[in-house]
Protein backbone atom coordinates (compact mmCIF):
# COMPACT_ATOMS: atom_id res chain seq x y z
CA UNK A 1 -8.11 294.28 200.68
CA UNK A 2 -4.26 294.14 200.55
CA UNK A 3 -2.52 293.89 197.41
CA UNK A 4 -0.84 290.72 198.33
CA UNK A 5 -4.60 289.37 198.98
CA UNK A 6 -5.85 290.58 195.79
CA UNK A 7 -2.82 288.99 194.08
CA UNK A 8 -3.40 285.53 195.29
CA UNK A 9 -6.99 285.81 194.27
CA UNK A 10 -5.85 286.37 190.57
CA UNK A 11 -3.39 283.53 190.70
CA UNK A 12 -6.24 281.17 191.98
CA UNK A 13 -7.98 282.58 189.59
CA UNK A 14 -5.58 282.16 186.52
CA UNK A 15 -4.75 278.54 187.75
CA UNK A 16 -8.68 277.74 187.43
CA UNK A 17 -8.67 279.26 184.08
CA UNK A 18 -5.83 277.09 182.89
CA UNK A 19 -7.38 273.93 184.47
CA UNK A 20 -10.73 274.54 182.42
CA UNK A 21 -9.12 275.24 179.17
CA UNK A 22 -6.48 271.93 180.11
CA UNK A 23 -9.61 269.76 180.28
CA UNK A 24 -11.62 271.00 177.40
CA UNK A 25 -8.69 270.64 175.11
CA UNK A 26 -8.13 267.27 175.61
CA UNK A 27 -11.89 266.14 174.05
CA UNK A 28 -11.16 268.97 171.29
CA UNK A 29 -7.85 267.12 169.94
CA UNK A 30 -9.93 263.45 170.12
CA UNK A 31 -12.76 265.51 167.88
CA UNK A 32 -9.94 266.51 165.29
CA UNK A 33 -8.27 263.28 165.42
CA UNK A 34 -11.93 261.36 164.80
CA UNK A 35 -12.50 264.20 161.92
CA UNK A 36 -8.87 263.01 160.35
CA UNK A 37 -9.71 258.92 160.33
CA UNK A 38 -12.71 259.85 159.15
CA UNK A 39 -11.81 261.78 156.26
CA UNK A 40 -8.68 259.23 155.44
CA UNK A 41 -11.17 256.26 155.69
CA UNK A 42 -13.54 258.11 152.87
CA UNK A 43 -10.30 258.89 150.75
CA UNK A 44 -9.71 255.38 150.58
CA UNK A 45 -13.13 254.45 150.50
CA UNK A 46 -13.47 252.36 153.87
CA UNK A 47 -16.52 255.07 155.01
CA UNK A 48 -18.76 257.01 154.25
CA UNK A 49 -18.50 260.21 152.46
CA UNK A 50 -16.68 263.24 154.47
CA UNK A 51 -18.89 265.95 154.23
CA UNK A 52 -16.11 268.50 153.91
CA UNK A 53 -15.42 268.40 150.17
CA UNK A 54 -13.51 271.19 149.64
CA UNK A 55 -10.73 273.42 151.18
CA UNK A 56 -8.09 273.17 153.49
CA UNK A 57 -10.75 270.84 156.05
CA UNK A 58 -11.15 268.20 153.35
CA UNK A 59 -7.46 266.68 153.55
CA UNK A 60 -7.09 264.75 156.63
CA UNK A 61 -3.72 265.33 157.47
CA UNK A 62 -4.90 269.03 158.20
CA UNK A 63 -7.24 267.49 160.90
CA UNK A 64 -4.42 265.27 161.69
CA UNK A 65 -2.12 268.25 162.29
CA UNK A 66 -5.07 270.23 164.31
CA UNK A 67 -5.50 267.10 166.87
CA UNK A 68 -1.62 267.26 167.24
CA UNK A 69 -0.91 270.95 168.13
CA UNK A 70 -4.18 271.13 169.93
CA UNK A 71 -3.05 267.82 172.39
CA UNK A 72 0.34 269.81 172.58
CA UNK A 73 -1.48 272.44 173.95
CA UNK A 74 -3.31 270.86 176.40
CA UNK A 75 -0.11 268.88 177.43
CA UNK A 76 1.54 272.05 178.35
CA UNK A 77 -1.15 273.62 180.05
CA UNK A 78 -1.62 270.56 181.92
CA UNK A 79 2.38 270.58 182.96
CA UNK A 80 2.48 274.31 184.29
CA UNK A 81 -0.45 273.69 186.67
């Protein structure tokens, strides 16, 4: 095969790649943002208990951040393809 051949394979390749992780991120940052309401609902006692009680995970605007930066993400990988 030429190199120009093998070249466009890895682009195809690559752009497949990014399309996969583009729509798997998506569902991840909905899962963070559920985890945040759901732990800022049992801090102010509107659900049930989170079962996270300790650490970093147990504040909700940590989730809250995590759902942000991993939709950012996606958006950008979604805007180079």
């Amino acid at each position: 095969m030429s190199r120009k051949v093998l070249v466009r394979q890895a682009e195809a390749t690559a752009h497949d790649l990014a399309a996969a992780m583009g729509s798997m991120l998506a569902p991840m940052a909905v899962m963070a943002l559920t985890m945040g309401l759901w732990a800022l609902l049992a801090q102010v006692a509107m659900a049930a208990s989170f079962p996270i009680q300790q650490g970093a995970l147990a504040d909700w605007r940590v989730w809250m951040a995590i759902a942000g930066a991993v939709e950012l993400i996606a958006w950008q990988v979604r805007s180079r393809m």
